[in-house]
Protein backbone atom coordinates (compact mmCIF):
# COMPACT_ATOMS: atom_id res chain seq x y z
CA UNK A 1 -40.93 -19.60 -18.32
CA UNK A 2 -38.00 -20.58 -16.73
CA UNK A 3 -38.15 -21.12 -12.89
CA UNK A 4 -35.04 -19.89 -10.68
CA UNK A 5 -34.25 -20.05 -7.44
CA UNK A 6 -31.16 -18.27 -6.01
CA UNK A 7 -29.86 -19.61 -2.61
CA UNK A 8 -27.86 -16.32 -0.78
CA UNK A 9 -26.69 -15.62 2.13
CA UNK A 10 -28.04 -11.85 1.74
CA UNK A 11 -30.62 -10.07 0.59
CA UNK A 12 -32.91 -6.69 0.95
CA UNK A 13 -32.88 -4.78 3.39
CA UNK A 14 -29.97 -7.03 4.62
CA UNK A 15 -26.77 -4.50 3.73
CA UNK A 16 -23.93 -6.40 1.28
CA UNK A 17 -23.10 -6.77 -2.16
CA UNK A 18 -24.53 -9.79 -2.65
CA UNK A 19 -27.71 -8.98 -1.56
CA UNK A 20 -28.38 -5.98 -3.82
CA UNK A 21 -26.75 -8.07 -6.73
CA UNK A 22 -29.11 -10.47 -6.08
CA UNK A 23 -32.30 -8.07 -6.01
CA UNK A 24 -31.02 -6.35 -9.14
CA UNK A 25 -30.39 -9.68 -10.86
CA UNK A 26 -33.74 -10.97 -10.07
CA UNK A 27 -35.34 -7.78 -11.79
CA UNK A 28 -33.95 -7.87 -14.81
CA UNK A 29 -34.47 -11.55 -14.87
CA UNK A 30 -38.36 -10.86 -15.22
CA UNK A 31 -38.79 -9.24 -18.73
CA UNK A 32 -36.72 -11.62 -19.91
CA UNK A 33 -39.23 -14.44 -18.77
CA UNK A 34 -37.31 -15.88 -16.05
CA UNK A 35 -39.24 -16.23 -12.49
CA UNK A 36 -37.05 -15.92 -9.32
CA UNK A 37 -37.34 -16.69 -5.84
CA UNK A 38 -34.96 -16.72 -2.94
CA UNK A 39 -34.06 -18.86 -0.37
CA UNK A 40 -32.52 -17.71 2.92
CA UNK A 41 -31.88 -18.65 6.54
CA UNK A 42 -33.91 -16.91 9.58
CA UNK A 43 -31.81 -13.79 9.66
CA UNK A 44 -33.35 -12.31 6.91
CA UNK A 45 -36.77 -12.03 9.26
CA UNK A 46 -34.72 -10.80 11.65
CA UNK A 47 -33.99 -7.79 9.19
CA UNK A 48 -37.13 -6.95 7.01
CA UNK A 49 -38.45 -4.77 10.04
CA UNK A 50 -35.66 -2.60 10.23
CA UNK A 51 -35.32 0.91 8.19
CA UNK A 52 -33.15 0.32 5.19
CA UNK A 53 -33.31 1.15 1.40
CA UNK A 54 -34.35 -1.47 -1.38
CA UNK A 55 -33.11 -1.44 -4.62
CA UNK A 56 -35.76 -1.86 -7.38
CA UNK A 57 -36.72 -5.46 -7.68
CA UNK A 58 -38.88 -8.10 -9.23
CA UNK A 59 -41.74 -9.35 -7.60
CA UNK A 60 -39.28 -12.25 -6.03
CA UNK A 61 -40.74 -14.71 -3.37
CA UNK A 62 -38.55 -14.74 -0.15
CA UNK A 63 -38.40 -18.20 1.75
CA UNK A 64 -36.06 -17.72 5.07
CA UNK A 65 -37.33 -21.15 5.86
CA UNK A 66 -33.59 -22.07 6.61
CA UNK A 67 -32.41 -22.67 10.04
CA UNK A 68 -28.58 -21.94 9.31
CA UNK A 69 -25.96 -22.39 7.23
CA UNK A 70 -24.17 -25.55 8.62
CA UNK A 71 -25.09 -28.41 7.74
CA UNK A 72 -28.86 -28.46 8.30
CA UNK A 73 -29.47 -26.52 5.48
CA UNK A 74 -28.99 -29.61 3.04
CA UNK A 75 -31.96 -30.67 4.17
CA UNK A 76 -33.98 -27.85 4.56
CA UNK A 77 -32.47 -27.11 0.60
CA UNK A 78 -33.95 -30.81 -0.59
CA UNK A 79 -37.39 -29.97 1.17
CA UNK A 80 -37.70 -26.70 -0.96
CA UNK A 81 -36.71 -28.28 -3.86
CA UNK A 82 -38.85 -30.75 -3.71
CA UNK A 83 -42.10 -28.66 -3.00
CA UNK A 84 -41.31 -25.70 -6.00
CA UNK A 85 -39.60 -27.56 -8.69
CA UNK A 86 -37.62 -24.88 -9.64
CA UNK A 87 -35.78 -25.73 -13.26
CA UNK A 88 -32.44 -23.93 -11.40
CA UNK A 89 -30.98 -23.22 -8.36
CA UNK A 90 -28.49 -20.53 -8.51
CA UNK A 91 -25.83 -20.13 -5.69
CA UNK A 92 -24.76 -16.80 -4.88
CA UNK A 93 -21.29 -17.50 -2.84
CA UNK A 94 -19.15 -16.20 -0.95
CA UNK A 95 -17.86 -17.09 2.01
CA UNK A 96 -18.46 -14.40 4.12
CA UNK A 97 -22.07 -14.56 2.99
CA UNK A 98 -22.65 -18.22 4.51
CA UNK A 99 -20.74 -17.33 8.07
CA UNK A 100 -17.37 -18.30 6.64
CA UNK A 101 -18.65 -21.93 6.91
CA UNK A 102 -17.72 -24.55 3.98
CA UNK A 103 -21.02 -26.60 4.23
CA UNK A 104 -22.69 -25.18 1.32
CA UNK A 105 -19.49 -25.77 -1.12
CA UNK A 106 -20.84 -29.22 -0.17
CA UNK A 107 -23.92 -28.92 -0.92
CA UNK A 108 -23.70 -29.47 -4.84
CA UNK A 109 -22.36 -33.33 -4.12
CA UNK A 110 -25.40 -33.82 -1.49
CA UNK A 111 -28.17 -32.76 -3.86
CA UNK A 112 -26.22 -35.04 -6.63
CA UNK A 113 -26.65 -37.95 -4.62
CA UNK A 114 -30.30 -37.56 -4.14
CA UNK A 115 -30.86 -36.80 -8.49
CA UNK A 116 -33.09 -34.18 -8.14
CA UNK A 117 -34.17 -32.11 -11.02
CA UNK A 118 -32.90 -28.52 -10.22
CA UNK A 119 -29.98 -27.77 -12.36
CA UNK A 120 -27.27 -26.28 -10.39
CA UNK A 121 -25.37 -22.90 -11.14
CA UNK A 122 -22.63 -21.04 -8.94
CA UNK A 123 -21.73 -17.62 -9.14
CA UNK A 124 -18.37 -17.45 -7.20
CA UNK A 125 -18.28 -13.64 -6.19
CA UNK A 126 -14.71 -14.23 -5.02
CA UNK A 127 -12.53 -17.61 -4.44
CA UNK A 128 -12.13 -16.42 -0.93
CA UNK A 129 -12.27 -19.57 0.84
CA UNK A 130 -13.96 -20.34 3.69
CA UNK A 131 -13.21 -21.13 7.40
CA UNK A 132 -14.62 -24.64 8.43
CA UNK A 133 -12.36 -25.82 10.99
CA UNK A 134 -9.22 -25.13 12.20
CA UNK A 135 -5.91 -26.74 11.06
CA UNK A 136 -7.58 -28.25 7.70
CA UNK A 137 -5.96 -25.32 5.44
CA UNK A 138 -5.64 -27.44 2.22
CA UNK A 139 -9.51 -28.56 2.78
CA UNK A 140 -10.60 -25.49 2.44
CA UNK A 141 -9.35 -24.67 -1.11
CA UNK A 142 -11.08 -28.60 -1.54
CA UNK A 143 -14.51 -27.40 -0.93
CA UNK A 144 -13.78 -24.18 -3.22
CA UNK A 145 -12.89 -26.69 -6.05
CA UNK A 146 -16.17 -29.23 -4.83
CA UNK A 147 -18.47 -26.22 -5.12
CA UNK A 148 -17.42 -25.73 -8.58
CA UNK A 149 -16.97 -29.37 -9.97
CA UNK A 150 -20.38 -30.68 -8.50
CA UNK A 151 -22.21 -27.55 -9.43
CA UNK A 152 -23.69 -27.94 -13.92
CA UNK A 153 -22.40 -24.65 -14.54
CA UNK A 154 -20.09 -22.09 -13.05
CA UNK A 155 -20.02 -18.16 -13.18
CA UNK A 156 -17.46 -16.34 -12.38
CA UNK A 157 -17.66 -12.29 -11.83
CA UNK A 158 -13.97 -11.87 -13.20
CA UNK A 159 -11.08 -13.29 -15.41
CA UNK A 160 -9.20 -13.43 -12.54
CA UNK A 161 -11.11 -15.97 -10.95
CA UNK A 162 -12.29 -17.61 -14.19
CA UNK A 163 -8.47 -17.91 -15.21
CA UNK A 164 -7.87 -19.59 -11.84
CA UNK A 165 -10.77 -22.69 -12.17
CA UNK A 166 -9.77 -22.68 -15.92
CA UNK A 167 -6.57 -23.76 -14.89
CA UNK A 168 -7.66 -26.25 -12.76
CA UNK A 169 -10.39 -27.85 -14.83
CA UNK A 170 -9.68 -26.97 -18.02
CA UNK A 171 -7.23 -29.54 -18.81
CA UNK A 172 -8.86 -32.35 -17.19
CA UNK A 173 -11.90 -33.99 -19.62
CA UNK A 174 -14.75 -33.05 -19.32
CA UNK A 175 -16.82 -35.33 -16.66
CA UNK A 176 -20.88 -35.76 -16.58
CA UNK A 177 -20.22 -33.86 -12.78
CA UNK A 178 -18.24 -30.65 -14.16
CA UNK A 179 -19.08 -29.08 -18.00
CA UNK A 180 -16.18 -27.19 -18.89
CA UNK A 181 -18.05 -25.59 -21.43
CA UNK A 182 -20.56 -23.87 -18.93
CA UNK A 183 -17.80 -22.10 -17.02
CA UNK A 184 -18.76 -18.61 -18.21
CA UNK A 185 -17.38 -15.01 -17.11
CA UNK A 186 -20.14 -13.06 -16.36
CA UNK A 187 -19.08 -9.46 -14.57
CA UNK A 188 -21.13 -7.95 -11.93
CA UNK A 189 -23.28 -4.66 -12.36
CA UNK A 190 -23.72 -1.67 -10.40
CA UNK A 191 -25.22 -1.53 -6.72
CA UNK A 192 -26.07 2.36 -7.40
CA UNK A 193 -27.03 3.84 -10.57
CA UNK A 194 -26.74 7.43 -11.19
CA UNK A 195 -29.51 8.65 -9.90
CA UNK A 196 -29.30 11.42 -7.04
CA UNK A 197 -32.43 13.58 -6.05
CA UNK A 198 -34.29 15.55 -7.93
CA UNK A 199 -33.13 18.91 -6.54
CA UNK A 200 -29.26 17.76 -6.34
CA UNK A 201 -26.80 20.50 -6.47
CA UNK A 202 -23.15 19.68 -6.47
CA UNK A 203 -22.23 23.11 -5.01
CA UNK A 204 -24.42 22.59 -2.30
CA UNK A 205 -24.53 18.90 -1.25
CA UNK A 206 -20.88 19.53 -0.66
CA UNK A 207 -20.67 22.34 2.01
CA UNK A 208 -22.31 19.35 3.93
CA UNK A 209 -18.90 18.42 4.38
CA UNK A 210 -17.54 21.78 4.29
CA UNK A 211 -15.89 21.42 0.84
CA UNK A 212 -15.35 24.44 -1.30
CA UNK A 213 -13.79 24.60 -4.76
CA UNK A 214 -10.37 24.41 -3.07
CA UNK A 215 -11.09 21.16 -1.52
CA UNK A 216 -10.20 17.80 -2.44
CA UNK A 217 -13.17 15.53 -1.34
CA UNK A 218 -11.62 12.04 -1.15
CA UNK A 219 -14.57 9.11 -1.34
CA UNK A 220 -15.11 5.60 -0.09
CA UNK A 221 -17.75 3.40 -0.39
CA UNK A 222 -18.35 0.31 0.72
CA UNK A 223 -18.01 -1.60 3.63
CA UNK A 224 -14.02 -1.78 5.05
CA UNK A 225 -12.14 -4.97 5.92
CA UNK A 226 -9.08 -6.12 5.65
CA UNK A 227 -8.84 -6.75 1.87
CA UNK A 228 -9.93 -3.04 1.26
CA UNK A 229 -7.05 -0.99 2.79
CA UNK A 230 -8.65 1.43 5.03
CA UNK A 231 -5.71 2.01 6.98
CA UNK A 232 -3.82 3.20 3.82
CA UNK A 233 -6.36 5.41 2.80
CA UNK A 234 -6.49 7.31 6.67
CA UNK A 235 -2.77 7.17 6.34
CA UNK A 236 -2.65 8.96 2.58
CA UNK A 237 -5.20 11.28 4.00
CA UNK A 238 -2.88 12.35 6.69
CA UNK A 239 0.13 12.60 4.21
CA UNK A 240 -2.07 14.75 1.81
CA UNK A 241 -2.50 17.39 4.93
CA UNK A 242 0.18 17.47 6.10
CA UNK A 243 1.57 18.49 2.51
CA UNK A 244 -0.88 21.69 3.59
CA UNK A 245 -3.50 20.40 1.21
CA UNK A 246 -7.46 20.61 2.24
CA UNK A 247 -8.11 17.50 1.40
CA UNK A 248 -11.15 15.22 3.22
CA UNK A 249 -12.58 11.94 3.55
CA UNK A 250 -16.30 10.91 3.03
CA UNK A 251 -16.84 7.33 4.08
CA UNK A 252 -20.24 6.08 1.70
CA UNK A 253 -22.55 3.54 2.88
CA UNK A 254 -23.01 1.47 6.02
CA UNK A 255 -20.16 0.62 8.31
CA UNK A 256 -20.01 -3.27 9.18
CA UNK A 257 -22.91 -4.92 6.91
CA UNK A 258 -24.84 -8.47 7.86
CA UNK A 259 -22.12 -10.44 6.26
CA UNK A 260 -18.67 -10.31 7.43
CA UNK A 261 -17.98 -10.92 11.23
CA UNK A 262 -14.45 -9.15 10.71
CA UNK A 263 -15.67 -5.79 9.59
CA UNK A 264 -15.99 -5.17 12.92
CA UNK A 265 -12.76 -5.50 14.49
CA UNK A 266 -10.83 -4.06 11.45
CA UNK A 267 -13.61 -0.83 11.89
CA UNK A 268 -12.17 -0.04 15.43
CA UNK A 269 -8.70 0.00 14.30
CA UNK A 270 -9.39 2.04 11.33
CA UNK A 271 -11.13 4.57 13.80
CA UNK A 272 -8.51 4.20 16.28
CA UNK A 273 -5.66 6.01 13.30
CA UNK A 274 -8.15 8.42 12.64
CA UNK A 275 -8.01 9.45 16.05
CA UNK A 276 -4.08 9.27 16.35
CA UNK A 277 -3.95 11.50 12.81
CA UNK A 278 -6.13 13.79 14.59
CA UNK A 279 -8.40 13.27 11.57
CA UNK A 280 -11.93 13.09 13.29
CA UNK A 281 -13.18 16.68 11.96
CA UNK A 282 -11.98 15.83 8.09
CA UNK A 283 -13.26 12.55 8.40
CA UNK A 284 -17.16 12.00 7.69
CA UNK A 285 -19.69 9.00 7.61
CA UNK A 286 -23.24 9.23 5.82
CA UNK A 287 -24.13 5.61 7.32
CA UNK A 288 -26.69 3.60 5.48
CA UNK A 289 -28.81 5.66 3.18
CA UNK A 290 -30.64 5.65 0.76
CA UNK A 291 -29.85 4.88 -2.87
CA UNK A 292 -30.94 8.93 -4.04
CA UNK A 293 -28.19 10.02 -1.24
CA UNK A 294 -25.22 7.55 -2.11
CA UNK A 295 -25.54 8.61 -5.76
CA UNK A 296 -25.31 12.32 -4.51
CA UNK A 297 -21.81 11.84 -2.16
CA UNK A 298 -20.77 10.12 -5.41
CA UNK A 299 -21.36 12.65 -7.18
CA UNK A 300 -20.46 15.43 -5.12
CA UNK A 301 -17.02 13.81 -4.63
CA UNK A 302 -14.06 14.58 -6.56
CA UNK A 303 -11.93 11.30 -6.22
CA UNK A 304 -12.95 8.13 -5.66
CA UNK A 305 -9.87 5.79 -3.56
CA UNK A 306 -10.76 2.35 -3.18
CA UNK A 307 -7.19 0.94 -2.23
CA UNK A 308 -7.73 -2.86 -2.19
CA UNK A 309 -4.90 -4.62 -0.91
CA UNK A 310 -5.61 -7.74 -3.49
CA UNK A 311 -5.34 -5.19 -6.33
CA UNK A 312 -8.36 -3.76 -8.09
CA UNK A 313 -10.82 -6.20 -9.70
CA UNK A 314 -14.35 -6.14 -10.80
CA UNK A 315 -15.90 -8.12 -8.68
CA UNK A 316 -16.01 -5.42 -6.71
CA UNK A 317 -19.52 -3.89 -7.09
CA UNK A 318 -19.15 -0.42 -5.28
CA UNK A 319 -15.87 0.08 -8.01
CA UNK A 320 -18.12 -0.68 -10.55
CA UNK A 321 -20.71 2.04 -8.94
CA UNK A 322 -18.00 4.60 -8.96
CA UNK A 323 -17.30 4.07 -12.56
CA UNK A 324 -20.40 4.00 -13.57
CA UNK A 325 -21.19 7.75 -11.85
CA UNK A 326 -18.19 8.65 -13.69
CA UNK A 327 -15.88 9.43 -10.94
CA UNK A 328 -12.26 9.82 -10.87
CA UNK A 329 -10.82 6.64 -9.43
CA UNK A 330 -7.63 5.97 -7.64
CA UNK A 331 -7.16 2.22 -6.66
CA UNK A 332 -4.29 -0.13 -6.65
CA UNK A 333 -2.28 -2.39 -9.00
CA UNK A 334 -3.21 -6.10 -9.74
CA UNK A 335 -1.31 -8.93 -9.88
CA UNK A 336 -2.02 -9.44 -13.30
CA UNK A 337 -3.05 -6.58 -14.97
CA UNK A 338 -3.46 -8.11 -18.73
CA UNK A 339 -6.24 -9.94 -17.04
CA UNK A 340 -8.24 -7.01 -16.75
CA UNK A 341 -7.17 -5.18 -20.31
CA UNK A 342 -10.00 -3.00 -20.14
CA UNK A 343 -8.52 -0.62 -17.45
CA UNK A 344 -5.85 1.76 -18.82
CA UNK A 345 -3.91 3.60 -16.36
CA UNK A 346 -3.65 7.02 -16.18
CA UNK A 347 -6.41 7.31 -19.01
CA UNK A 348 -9.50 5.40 -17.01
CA UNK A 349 -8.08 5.38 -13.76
CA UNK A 350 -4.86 5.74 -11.34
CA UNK A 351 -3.04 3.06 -9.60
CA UNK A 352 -1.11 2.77 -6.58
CA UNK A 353 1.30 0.03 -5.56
CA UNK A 354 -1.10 -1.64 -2.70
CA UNK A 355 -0.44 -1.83 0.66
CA UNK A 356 1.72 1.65 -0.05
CA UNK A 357 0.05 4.67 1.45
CA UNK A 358 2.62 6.88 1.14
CA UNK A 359 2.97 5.87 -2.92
CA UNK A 360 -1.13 6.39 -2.70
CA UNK A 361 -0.42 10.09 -1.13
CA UNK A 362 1.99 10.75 -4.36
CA UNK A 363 -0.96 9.73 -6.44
CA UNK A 364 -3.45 11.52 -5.41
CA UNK A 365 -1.85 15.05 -4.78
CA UNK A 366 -1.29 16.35 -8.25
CA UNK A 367 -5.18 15.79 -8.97
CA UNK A 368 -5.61 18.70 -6.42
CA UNK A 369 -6.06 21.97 -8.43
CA UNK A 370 -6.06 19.89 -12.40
CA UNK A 371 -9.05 19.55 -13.29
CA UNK A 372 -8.31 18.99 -16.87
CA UNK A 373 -6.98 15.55 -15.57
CA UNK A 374 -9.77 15.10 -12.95
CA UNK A 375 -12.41 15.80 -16.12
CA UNK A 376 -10.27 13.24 -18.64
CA UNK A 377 -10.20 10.39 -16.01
CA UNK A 378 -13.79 11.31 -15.02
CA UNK A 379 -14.69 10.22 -18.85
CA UNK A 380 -12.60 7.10 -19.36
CA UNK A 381 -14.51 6.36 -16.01
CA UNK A 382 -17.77 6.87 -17.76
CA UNK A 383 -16.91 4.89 -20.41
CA UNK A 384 -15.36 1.96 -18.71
CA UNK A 385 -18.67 2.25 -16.65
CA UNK A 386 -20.79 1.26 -19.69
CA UNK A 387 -19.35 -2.34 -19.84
CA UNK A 388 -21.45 -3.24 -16.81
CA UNK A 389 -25.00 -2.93 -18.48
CA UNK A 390 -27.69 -5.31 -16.00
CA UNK A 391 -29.38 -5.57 -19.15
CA UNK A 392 -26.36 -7.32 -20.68
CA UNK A 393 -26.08 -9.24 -17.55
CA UNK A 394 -29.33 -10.42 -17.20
CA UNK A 395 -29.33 -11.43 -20.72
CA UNK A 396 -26.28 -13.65 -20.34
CA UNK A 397 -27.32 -15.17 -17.37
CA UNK A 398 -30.52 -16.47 -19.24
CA UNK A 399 -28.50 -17.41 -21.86
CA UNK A 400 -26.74 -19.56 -19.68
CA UNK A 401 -29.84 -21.26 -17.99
CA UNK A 402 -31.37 -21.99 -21.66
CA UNK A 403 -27.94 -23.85 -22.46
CA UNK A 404 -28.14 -25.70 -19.33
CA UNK A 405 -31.64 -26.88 -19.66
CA UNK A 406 -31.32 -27.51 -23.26
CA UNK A 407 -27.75 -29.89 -22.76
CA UNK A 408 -29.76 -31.57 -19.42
CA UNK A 409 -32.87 -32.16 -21.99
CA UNK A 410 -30.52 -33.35 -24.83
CA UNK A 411 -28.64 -35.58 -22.60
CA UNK A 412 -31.81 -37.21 -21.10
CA UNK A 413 -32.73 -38.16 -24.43
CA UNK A 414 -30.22 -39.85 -25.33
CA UNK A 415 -29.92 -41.64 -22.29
CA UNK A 416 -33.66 -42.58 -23.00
């Protein structure tokens, strides 16, 4: 039995990625003889009374013995170690997650100095890097890089990010602090399964949002910020109308989340174009619901838009969700698209120049009416969707906790 335990900043019934990641991850840890628990700050107590869905998870111990994320956490993080022994402890980062704050990408070197057993894992969910203080820009991407090279083994979610610490690491030797040979690509899974309610019928759930077979029901879902191109997506919207067609908006899933401070700010402007397209009665919000519901508005919609400003990757988990209920996507064009070779435009899904809503408009309106096309990228959808298996995932994962304990127990040896 291998003990884990997986420091986040989220996690059930907090809203976020990471947090239902984490609860999925833990799950299908447990058949495969791994035991998880998770350690949190305060917030989370702050959360567990509040009405919210939970995805399925293991029987996972929850410690939110942590004060904050600064830098009284280190200790608080040595104190837990040293009571439950765990044989890992798996970081779940990014920045938004841990307050935009750098101190745990830190935290790796501190629990080095004091040799403690735990072996020490990172999954970077994103390189975003975080705040710390102001005017120290370059240290910033230095405590990205310290995370990584202090941690035994590194996970990233997507080549993207896996290329980028590969090319920083890869052609420095190997050091006892940094095993270039545990830096593993391991993609994310789904946050929703298929999996609406038992009397679901398409017809139905979408005169909800008074669409008829001559609408085109545009979908979001996720949280939006920045990075995600919300005001794009109310600008194409107001494009596609004023072409004459009915097209509509259904925005999935909770609004601002526990994570990100900025979702806030960038929320009110998105509202505020809505309201200067006139868009308010074509525009609709389900909120936070539950996991049976989500699947449904996925379901019931006929395009999926998730216009990402950074380009479409995988580490984003409500993408992968979409795929995986086979819907037709529309997002937007990486940097690098032979880094992500399993996405074939126009076959899996359609992409937009990003940041261009008017390009995103031209996209999206000859899907109105062909449903022949709508039905072939629905498929390709489906089938890219079956890449992200959380058995597969789990089953990695473990493989790469067995390699870590078996090199730490192999290395002790010899020392011995």
């Amino acid at each position: 039995m291998i003990k884990v335990t997986f420091l986040t900043g989220e996690y059930p019934p907090m809203q976020g990625g990471i947090a239902d990641y984490t609860a999925y991850l833990a799950q299908h840890l447990t058949p495969l003889n791994v035991a998880s628990s998770i350690l949190i700050n305060h917030r989370w107590s702050e959360t567990i009374a509040s009405p919210a869905h939970l995805p399925p998870c293991s029987a996972a111990s929850v410690h939110p013995v942590l004060t904050n994320w600064g830098w009284r956490c280190w200790p608080g993080v040595v104190r837990f170690l040293k009571t439950h022994r765990p044989d890992v402890l798996h970081i779940q980062y990014q920045a938004a997650a841990f307050d935009l704050g750098g101190w745990v990408n830190w935290l790796p070197w501190y629990l080095k100095k004091r040799n403690l057993n735990a072996r020490l894992v990172t999954t970077f969910h994103d390189l975003r890097v975080p705040y710390i203080f102001p005017k120290v820009g370059p240290f910033r991407w230095r405590s990205m890089l310290a995370l990584a090279r202090y941690s035994d083994a590194v996970i990233c979610t997507n080549r993207e990010d896996l290329h980028i610490l590969q090319r920083v690491f890869e052609p420095v030797d190997a050091s006892p602090l940094f095993l270039v040979s545990l830096l593993r690509h391991i993609p994310l899974g789904s946050n929703v399964e298929p999996q609406p309610p038992a009397n679901f019928d398409r017809t139905v759930w979408r005169k909800k949002y008074q669409a008829d077979a001559n609408t085109l029901l545009l979908a979001y879902f996720g949280f939006l910020n920045e990075s995600k191109g919300g005001e794009e997506l109310i600008e194409a919207l107001a494009l596609l109308r004023q072409q004459g067609l009915d097209a509509r908006l259904l925005l999935i899933g909770g609004e601002l989340g526990h994570a990100d401070p900025t979702n806030v700010a960038y929320a009110q402007k998105v509202q505020k174009l809505i309201d200067r397209h006139q868009l308010a009665d074509v525009v609709y919000r389900t909120g936070y619901v539950e996991l049976p519901e989500v699947s449904a508005n996925l379901l019931a919609a006929d395009v999926v838009v998730m216009p990402y400003r950074d380009g479409v990757s995988f580490r984003r988990t409500t993408l992968i969700a979409a795929l995986r209920h086979g819907c037709p996507v529309v997002s937007t064009a990486p940097a690098d698209l032979t880094l992500i070779p399993e996405i074939r435009p126009a076959e899996n899904m359609l992409l937009a120049p990003p940041g261009d809503a008017p390009a995103l408009a031209a996209i999206i309106a000859p899907l109105v009416g062909d449903m022949a096309w709508r039905n072939k990228l629905s498929q390709g959808a489906k089938e890219l969707g079956n890449l992200f298996e959380w058995a597969k995932i789990a089953g990695d994962t473990t493989d790469l906790y067995h390699a870590l304990i078996h090199h730490s127990s192999a290395h002790l040896g010899a020392t011995v």
